[in-house]
Protein backbone atom coordinates (compact mmCIF):
# COMPACT_ATOMS: atom_id res chain seq x y z
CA UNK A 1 3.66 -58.83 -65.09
CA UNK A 2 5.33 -57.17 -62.30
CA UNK A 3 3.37 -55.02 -60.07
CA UNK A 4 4.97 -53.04 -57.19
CA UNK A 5 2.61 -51.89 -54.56
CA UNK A 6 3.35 -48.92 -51.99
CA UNK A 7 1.82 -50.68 -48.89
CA UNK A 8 3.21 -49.02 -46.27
CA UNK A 9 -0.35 -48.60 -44.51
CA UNK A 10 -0.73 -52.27 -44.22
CA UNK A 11 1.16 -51.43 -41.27
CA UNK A 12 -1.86 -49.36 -40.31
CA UNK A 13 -5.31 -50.98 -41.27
CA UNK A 14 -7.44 -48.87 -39.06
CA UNK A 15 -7.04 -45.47 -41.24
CA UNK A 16 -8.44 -44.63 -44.35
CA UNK A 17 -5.56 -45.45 -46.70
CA UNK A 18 -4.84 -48.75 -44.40
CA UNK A 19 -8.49 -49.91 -44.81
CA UNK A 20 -8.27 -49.09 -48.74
CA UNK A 21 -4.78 -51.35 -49.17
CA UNK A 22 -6.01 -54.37 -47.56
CA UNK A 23 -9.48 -54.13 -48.93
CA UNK A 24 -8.14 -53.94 -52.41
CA UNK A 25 -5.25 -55.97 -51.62
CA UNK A 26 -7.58 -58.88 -50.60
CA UNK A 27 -9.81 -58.47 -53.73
CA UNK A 28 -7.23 -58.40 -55.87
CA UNK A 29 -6.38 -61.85 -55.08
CA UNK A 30 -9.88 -63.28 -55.44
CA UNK A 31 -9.33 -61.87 -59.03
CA UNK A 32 -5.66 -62.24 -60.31
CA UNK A 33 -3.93 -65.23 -60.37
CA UNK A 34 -1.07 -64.70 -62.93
CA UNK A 35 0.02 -61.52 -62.18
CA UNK A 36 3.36 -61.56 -59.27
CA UNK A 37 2.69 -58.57 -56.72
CA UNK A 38 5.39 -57.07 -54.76
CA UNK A 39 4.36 -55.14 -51.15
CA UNK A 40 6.72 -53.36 -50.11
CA UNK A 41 6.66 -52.26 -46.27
CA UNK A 42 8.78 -51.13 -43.54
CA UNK A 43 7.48 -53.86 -41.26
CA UNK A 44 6.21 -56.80 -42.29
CA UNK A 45 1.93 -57.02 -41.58
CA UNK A 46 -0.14 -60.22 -40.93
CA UNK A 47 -1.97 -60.99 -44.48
CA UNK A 48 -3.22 -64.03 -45.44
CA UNK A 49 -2.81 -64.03 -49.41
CA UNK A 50 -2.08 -66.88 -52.14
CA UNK A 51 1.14 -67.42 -53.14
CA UNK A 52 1.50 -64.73 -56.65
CA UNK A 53 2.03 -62.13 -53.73
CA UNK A 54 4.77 -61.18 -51.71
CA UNK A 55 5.65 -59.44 -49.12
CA UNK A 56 8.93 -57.50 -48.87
CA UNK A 57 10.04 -55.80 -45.94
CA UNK A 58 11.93 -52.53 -46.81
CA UNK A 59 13.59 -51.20 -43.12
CA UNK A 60 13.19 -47.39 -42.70
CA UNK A 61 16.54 -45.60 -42.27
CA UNK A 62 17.65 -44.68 -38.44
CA UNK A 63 16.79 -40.81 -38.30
CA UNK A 64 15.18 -39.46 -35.53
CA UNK A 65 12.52 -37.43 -37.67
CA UNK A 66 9.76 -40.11 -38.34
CA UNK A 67 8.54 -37.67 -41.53
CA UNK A 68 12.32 -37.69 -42.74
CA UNK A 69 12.05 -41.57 -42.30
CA UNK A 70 8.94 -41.74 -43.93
CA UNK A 71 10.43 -39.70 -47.28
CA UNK A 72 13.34 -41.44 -47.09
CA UNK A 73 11.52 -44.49 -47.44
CA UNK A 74 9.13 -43.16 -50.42
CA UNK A 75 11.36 -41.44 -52.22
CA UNK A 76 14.88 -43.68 -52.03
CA UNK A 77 14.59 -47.25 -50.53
CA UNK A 78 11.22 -48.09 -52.49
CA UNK A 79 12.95 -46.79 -55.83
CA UNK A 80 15.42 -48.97 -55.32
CA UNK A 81 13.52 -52.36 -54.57
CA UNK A 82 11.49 -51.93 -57.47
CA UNK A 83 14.95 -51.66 -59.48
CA UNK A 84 16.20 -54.76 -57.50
CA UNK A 85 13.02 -56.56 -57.82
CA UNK A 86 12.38 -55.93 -61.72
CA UNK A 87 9.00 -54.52 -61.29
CA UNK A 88 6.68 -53.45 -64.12
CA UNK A 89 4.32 -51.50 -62.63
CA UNK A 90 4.21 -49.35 -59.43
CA UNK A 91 1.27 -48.72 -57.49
CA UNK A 92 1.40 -45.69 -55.03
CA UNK A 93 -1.94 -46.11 -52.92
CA UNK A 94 -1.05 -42.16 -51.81
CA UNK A 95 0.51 -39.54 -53.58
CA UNK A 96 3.87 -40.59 -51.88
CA UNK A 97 5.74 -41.80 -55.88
CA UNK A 98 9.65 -39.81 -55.56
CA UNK A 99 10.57 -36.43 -57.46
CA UNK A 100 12.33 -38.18 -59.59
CA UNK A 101 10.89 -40.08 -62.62
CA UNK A 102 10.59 -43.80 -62.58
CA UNK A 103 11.92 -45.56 -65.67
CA UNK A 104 7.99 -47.83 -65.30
CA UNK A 105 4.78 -47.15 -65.27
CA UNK A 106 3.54 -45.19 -62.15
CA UNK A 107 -0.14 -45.46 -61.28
CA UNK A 108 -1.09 -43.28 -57.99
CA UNK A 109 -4.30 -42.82 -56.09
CA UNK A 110 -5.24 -39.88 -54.79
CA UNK A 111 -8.13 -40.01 -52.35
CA UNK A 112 -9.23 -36.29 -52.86
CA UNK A 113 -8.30 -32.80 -52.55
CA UNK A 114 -8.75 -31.66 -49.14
CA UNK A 115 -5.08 -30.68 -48.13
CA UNK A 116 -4.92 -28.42 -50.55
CA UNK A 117 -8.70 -27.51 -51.22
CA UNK A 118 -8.70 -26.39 -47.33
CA UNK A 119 -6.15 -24.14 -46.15
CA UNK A 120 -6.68 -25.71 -42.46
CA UNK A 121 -5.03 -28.72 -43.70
CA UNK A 122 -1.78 -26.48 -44.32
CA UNK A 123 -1.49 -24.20 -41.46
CA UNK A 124 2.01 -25.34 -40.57
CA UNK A 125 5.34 -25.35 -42.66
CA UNK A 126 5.74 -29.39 -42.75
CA UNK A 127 1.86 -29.72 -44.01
CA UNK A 128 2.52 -27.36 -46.84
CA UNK A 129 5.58 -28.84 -48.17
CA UNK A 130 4.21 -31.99 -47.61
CA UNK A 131 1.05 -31.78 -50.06
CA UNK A 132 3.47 -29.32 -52.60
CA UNK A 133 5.21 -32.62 -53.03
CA UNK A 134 2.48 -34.21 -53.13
CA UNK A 135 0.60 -32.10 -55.93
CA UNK A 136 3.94 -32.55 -57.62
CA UNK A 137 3.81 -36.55 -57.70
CA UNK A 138 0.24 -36.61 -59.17
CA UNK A 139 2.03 -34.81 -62.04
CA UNK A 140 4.76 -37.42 -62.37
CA UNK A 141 2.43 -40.17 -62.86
CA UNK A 142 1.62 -41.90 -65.68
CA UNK A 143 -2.19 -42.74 -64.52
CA UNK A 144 -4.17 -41.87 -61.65
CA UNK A 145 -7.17 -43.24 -60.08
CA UNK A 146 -9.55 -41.71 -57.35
CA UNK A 147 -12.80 -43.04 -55.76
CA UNK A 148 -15.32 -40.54 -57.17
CA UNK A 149 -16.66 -38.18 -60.18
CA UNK A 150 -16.33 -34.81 -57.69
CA UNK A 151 -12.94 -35.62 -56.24
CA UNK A 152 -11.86 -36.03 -59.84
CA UNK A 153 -12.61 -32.71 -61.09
CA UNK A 154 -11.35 -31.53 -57.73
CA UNK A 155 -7.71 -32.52 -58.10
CA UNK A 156 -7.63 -31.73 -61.91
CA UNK A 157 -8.80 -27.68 -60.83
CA UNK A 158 -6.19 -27.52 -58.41
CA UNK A 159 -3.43 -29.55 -59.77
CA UNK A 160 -4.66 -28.77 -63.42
CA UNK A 161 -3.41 -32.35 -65.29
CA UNK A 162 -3.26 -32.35 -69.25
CA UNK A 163 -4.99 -35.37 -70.92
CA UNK A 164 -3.63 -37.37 -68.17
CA UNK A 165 -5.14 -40.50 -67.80
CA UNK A 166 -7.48 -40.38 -65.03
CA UNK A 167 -9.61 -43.61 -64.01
CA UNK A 168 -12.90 -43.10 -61.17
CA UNK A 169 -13.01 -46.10 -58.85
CA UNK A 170 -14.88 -46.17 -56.57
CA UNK A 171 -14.95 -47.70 -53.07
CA UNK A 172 -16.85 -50.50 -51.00
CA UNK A 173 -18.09 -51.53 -48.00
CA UNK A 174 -16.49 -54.01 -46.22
CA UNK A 175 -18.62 -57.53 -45.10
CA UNK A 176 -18.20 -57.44 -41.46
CA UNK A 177 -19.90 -59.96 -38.85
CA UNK A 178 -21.57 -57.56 -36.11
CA UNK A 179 -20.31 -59.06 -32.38
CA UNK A 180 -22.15 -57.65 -29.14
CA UNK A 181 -21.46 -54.48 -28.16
CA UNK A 182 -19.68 -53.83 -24.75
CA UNK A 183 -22.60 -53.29 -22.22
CA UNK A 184 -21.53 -49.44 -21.19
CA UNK A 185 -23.08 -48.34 -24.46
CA UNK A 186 -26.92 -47.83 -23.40
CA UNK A 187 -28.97 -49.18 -26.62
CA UNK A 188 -32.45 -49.34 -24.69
CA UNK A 189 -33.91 -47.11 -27.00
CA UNK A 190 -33.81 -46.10 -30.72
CA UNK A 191 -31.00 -44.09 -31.93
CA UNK A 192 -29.43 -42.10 -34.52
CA UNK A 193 -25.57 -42.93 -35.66
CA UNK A 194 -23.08 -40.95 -36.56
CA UNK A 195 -19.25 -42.51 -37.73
CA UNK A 196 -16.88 -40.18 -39.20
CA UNK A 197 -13.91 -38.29 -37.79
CA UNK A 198 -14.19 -34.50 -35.72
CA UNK A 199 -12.10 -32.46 -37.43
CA UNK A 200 -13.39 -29.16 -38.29
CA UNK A 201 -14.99 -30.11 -42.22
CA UNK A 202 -16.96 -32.81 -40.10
CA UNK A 203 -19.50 -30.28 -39.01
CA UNK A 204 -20.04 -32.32 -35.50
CA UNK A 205 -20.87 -29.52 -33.70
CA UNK A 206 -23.81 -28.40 -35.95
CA UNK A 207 -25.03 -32.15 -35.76
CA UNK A 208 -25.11 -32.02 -32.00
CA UNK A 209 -26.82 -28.29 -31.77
CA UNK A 210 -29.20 -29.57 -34.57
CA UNK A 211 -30.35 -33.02 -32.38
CA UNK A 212 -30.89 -30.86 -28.85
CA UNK A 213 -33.20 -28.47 -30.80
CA UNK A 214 -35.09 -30.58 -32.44
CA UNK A 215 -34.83 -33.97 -31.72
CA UNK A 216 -33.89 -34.91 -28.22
CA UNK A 217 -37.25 -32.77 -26.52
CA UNK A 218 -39.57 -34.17 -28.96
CA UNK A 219 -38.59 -37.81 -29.99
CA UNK A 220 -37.21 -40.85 -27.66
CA UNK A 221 -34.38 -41.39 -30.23
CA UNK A 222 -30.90 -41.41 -28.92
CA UNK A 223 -27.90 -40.21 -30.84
CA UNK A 224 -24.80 -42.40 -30.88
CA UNK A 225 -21.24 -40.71 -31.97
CA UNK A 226 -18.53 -43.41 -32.68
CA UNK A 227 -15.15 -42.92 -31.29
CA UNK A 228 -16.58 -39.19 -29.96
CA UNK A 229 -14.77 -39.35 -26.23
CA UNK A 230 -12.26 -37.50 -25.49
CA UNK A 231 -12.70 -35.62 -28.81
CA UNK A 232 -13.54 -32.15 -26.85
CA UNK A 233 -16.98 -32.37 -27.70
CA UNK A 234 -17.84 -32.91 -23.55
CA UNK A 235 -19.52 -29.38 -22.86
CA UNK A 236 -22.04 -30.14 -25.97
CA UNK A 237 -23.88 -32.53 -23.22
CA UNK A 238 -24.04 -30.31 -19.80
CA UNK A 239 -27.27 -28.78 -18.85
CA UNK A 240 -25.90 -25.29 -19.45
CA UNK A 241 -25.39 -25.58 -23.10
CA UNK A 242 -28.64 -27.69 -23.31
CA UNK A 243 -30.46 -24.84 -21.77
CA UNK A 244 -28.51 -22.38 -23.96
CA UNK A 245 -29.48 -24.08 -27.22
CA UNK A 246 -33.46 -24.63 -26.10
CA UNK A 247 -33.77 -21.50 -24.70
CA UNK A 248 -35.23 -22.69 -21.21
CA UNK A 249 -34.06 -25.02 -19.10
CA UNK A 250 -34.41 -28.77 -20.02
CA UNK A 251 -35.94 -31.26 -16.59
CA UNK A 252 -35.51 -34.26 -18.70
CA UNK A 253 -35.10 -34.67 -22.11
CA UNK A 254 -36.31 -37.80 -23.96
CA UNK A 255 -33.25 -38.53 -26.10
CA UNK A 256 -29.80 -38.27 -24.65
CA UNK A 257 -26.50 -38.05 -26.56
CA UNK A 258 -23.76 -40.73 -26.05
CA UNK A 259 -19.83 -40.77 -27.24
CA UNK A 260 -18.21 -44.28 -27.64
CA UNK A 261 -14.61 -45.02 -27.15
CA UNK A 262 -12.89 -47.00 -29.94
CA UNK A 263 -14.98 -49.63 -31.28
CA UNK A 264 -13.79 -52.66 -33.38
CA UNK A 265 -15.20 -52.99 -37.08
CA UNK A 266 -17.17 -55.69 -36.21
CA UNK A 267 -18.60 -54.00 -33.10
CA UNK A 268 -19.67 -50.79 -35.58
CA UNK A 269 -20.97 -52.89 -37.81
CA UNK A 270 -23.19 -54.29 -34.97
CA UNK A 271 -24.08 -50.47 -34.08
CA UNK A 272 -24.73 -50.23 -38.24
CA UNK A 273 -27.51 -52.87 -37.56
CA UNK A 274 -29.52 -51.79 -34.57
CA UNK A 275 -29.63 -48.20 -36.21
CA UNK A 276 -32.60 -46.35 -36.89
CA UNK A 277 -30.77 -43.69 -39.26
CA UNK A 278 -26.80 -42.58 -40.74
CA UNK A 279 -26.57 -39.37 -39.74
CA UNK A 280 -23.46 -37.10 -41.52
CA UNK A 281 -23.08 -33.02 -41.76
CA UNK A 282 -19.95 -32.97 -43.36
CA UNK A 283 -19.09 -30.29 -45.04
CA UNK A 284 -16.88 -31.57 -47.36
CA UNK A 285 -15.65 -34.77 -48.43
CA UNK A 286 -14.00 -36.91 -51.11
CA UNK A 287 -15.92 -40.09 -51.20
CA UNK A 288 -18.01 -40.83 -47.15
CA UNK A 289 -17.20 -44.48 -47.41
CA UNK A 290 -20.09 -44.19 -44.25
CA UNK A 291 -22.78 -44.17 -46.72
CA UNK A 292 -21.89 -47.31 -47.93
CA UNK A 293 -21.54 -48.62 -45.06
CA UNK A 294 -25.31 -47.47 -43.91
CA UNK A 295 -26.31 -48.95 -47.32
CA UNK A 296 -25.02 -52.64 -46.63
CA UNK A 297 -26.42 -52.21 -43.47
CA UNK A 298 -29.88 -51.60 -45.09
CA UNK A 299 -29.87 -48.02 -42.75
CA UNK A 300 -32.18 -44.75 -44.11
CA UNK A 301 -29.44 -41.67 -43.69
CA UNK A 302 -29.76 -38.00 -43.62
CA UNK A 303 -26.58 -36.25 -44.73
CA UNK A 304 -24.77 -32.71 -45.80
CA UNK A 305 -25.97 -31.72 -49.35
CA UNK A 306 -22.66 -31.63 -50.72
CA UNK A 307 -22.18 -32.96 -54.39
CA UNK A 308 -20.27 -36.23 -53.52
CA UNK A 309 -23.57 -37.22 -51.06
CA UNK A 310 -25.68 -37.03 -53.48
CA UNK A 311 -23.36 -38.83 -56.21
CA UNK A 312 -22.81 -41.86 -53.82
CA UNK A 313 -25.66 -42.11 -52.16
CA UNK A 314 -28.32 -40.73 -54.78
CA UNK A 315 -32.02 -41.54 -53.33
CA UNK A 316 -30.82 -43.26 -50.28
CA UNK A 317 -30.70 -40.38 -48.36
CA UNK A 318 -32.34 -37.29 -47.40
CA UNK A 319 -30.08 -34.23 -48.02
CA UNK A 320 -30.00 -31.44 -45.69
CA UNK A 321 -27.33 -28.16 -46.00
CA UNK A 322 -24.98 -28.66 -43.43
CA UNK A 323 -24.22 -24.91 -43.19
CA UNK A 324 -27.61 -23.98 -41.38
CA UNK A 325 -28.08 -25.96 -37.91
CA UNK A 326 -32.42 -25.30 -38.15
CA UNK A 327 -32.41 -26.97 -41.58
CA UNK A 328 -30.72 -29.67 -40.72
CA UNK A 329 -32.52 -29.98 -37.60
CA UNK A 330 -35.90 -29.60 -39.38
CA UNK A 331 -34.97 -32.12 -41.86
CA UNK A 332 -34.13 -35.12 -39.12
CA UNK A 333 -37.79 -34.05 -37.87
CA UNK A 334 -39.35 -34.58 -41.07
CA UNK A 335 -37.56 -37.82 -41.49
CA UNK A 336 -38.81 -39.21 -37.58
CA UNK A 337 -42.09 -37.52 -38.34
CA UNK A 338 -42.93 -39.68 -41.89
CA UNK A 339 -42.18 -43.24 -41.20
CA UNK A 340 -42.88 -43.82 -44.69
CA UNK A 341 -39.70 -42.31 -45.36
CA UNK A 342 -37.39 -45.25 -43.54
CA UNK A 343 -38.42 -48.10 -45.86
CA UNK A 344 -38.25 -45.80 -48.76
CA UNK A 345 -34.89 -44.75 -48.53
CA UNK A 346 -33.78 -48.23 -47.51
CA UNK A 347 -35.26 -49.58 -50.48
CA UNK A 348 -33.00 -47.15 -52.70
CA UNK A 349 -30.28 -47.81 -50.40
CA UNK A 350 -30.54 -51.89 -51.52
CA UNK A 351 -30.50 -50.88 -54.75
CA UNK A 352 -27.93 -48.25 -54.93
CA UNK A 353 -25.28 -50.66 -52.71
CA UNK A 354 -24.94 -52.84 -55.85
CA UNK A 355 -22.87 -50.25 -57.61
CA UNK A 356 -20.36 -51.17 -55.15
CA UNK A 357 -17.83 -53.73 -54.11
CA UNK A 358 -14.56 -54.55 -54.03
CA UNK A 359 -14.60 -57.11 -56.59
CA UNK A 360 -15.24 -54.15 -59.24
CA UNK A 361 -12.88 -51.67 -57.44
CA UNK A 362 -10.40 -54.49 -57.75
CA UNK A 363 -11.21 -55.59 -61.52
CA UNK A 364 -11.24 -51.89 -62.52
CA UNK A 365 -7.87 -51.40 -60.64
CA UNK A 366 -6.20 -54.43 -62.58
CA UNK A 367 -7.68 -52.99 -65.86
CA UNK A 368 -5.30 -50.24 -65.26
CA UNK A 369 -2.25 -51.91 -64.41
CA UNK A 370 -2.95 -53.84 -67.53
CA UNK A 371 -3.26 -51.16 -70.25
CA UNK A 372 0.29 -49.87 -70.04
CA UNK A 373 0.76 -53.46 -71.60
CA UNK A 374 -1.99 -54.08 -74.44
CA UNK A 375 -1.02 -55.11 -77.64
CA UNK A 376 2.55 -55.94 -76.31
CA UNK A 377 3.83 -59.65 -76.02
């Protein structure tokens, strides 16, 4: 068999979707040995893979409009090389298959609903007719896969799919070797992580309120944002809005809040480790591959009660509603304030991290590609 992969984001491994194809990419070749796989990108990316998969570089046309490039690319040149190279299968790791029907088997992930579950993800023109084609390609395929139970029935109540088949797979946490960390980030004391992005469903600015109330007066437990300069979060830090939020002003707090610049994998996984606690008010997400990663880093968390927190993380975590800035504060007290607490939750957290890798996200993914041919010689 065949099997055509959309890998355009190999091109960028740093974002969601990028981490996802090379992740899967990788395990897929620990686990498939007969099958020939096709990825097909505009420039060619530096992956070290056995020989049953190829690379094939498909150029972008030479329009000015990088998003008219981009569906040019999707929805005409990648057609075509599956035509050229006889393919199977195709595998769209985004909703990004073309308008117009494939004559094979289309299998497309879709991470979760967001752009079209919150409106702030289509305030301009491009965004909306963007994710209208994109709701319109998760109804051309023939199976589609996402990464959890609540991002399931998410897309099928807003793009409301008829007995399509629909497969859960979930995510993993990559194995990453922790390296030092560059010396301007001040780990003398204990400290509370958070790694996510700052857009507005990330709920940062609750988490930050939330820690000067409560925590950073009381406890000598630092909290650590990843990738937080420059993110317009500055005037959270000043003496002003610390006196605002406490309601006096502060002479010297015993926990301080510090932003990172970019840090490599392998230097966040090195943060993962020195952790005292994962902390994530998100109000909304499709999967929080974070979790994981706080669970393979044996790391207690305290996260948003929102349904897919609870279904990946289960008892690994204590939940706190991300809506109300004294309950989540209150709830990051109780968890400093019962030490018993930390080697409970990363006791659940050992166990619950076996429900994941990429070996079954891979092996579940292949099961897919291989039903469209059961039975058939």
């Amino acid at each position: 068999m065949k099997i055509g992969i959309n890998a355009r984001f190999l091109t960028h491994p740093y974002t969601g979707i990028g981490k996802y194809t090379v992740h899967l990419l990788k395990a897929l070749a620990k686990c498939d040995f007969k099958n020939e796989y096709y990825l097909f990108t505009p420039k060619l990316a530096e992956l070290n893979l056995p020989g049953n998969f190829k690379q094939v570089r498909v150029p972008e046309s030479d329009s000015r409009s990088a998003s008219l490039r981009k569906v040019n690319w999707e929805h005409k040149r990648l057609p075509a090389e599956f035509e050229k190279w006889n393919i199977d299968v195709a595998h769209f790791l985004y909703p990004s298959n073309p308008n117009k029907k494939l004559s094979i088997p289309v299998v497309v992930t879709v991470h979760d609903a967001i752009p079209w579950k919150l409106k702030v993800y289509r305030s301009k023109w491009r965004s909306k007719l963007y994710h209208f084609y994109a709701k319109m390609a998760l109804k051309k395929a023939d199976h589609l896969i996402t990464v959890s139970k609540f991002s399931k029935n998410e897309v099928q109540s807003v793009v409301r799919l008829k007995d399509k088949p629909f497969t859960v797979i979930p995510l993993a946490s990559p194995h990453l070797n922790p390296v030092n960390i560059p010396q301007k980030i001040d780990l003398r004391r204990k400290y509370l992580l958070y790694v996510g992005g700052f857009d507005l469903r990330k709920n940062v600015p609750l988490l930050l309120v939330a820690y000067q109330k409560f925590i950073a007066n009381h406890y000598p437990i630092d909290l650590i944002l990843v990738n937080a300069k420059e993110r317009g979060l500055e005037h959270f830090i000043t003496d002003d809005f610390r006196e605002k939020v406490a309601g006096r002003y502060l002479v010297k707090a015993k926990g301080n809040i510090i932003f990172t610049e970019t840090l490599s994998d392998e230097e966040l996984a090195t943060l993962y480790k020195k952790a005292h606690a994962l902390v994530h008010p998100s109000v909304y997400e499709g999967f929080n591959l974070p979790l994981l990663e706080a669970m393979e880093n044996n790391l207690p968390m305290v996260v948003s009660d929102i349904p897919v927190n609870r279904e990946v993380a289960q008892k690994a975590a204590i939940y706190a509603d991300p809506t109300n800035e004294n309950t989540f504060g209150l709830k990051l007290h109780e968890f400093l304030n019962q030490p018993g607490l930390h080697n409970q939750l990363m006791e659940q957290g050992q166990l619950r991290r076996d429900d994941f890798s990429w070996a079954k996200t891979a092996k579940k993914t292949l099961d897919v590609y291989q039903s469209f041919f059961k039975g058939k010689k």
